[in-house]
C-alpha atoms as a PDB file:
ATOM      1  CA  UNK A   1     -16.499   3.083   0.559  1.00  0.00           C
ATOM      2  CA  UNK A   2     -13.181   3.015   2.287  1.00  0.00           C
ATOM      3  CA  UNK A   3     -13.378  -0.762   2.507  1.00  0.00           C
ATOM      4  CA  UNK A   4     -13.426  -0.791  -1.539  1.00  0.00           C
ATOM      5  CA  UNK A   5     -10.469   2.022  -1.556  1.00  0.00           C
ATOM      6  CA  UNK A   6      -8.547  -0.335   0.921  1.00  0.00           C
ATOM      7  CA  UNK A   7      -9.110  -3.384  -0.829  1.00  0.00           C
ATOM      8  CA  UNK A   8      -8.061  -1.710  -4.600  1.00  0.00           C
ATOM      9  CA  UNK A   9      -4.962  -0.188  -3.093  1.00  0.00           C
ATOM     10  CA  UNK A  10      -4.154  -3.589  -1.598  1.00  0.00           C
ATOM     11  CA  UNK A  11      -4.349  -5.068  -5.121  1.00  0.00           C
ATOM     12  CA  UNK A  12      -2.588  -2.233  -6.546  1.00  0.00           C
ATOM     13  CA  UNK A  13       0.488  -2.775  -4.070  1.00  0.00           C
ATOM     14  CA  UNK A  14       1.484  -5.924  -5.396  1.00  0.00           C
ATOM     15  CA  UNK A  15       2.726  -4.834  -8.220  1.00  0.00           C
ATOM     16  CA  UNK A  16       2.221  -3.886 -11.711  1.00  0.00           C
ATOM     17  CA  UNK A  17       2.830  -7.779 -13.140  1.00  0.00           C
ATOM     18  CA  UNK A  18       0.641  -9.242 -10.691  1.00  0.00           C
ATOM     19  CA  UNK A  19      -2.027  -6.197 -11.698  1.00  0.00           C
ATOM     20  CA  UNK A  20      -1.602  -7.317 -15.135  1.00  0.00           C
ATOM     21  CA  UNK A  21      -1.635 -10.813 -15.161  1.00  0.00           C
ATOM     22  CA  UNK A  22      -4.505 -11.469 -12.585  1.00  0.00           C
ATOM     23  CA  UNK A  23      -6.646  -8.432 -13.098  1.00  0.00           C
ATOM     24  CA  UNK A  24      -6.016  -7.023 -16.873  1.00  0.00           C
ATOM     25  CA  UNK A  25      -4.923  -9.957 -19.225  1.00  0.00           C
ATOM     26  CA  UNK A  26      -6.461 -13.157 -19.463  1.00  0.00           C
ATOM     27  CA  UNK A  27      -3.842 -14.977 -22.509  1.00  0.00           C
ATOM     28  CA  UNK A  28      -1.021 -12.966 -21.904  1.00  0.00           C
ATOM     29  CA  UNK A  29       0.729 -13.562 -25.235  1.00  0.00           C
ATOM     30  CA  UNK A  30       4.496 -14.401 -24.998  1.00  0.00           C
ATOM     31  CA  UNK A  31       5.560 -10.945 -26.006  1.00  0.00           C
ATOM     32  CA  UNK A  32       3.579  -9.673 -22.996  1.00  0.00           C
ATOM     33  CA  UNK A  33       5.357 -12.032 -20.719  1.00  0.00           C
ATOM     34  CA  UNK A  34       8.788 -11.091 -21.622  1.00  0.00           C
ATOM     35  CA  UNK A  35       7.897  -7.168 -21.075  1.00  0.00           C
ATOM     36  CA  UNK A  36       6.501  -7.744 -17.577  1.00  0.00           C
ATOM     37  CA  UNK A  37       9.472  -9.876 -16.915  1.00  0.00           C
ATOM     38  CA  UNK A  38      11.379  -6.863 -18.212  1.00  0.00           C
ATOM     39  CA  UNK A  39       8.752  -4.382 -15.786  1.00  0.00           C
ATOM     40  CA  UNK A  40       8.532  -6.594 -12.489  1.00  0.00           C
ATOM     41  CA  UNK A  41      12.767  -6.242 -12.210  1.00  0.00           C
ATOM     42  CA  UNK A  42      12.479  -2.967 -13.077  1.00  0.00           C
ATOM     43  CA  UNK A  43       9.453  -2.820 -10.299  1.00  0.00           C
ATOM     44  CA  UNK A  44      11.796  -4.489  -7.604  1.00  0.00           C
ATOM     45  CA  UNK A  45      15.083  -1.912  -8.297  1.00  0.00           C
ATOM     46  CA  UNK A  46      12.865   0.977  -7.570  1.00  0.00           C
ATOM     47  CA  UNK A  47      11.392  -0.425  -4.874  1.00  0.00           C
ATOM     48  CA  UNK A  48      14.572  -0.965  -3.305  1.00  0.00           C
ATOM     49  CA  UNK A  49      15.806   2.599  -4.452  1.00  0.00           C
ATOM     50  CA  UNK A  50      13.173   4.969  -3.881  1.00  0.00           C
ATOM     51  CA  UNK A  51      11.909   3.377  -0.310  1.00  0.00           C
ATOM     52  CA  UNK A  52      14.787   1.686   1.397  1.00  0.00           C
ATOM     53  CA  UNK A  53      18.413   3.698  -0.315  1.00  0.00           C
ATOM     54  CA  UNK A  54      19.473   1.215  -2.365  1.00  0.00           C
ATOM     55  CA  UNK A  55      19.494  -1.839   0.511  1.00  0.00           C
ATOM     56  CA  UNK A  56      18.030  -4.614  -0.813  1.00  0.00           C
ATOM     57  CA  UNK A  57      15.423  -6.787   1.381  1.00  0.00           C
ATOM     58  CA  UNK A  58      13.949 -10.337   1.221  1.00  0.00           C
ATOM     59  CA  UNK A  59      10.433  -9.339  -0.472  1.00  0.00           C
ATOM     60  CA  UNK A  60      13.208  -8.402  -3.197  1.00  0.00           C
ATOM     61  CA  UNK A  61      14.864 -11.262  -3.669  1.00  0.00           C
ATOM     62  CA  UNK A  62      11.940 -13.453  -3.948  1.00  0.00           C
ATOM     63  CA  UNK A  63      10.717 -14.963  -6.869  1.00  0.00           C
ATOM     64  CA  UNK A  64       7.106 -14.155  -7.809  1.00  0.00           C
ATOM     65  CA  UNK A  65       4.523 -16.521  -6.547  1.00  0.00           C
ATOM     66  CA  UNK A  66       7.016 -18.552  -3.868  1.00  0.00           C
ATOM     67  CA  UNK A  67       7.055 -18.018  -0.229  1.00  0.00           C
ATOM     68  CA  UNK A  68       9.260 -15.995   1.525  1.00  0.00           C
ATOM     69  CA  UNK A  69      10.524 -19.002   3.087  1.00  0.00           C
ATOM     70  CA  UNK A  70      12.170 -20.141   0.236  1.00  0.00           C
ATOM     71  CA  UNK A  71      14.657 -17.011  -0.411  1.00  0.00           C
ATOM     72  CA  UNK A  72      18.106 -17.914   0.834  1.00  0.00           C
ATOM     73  CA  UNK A  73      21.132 -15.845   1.896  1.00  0.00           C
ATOM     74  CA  UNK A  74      22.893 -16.016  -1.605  1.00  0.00           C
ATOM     75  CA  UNK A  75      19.973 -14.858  -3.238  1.00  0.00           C
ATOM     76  CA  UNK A  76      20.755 -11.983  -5.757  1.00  0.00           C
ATOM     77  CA  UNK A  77      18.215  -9.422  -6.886  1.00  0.00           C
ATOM     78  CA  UNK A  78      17.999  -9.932 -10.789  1.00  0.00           C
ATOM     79  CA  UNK A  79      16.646  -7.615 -13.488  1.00  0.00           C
ATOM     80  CA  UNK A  80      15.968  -8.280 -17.122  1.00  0.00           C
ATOM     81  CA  UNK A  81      16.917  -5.335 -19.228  1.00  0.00           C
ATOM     82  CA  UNK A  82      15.763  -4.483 -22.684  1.00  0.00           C
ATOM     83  CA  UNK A  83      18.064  -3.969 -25.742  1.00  0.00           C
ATOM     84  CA  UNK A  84      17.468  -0.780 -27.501  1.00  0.00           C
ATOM     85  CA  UNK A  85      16.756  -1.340 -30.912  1.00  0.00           C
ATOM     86  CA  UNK A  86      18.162   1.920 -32.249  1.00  0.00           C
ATOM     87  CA  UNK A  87      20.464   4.130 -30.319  1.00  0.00           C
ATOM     88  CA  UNK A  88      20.151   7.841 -31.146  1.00  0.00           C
END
């Protein structure tokens, strides 16, 4: 049993777009691709804020499916952010 919890919060850990896409959603539609666009930056910011104070590391930086090799120095950490439709 604990081998099945381990290997579900494994899954679970690597984030709510990978969750989605692998485990969820066949044909994401293009809709469904912009919003978890929108929710895997939103994913990484809270990462960074809620476990590490705000620094920013590597696994942050790096694009989704690349190796961490690949992330360079001048990386950024980029977000997508939704436009409100109707402010209140």
């Amino acid at each position: 049993m604990w081998n099945v919890i381990r290997c579900v919060n494994s899954e679970m850990c690597q984030g709510p777009v990978i969750v989605t896409s692998q485990y969820l959603v066949e044909h994401p539609s293009a809709a469904l691709r912009a919003r978890m666009r929108w929710l895997e930056g939103t994913y990484k910011v809270r990462n960074s804020l809620a476990h590490r104070l705000g620094m920013v590391e590597m696994i942050d930086v790096k694009p989704p499916r690349v190796p961490i090799e690949s992330v360079k120095d001048k990386d950024t950490l980029k977000a997508v952010w939704l436009k409100p439709k109707m402010f209140i």
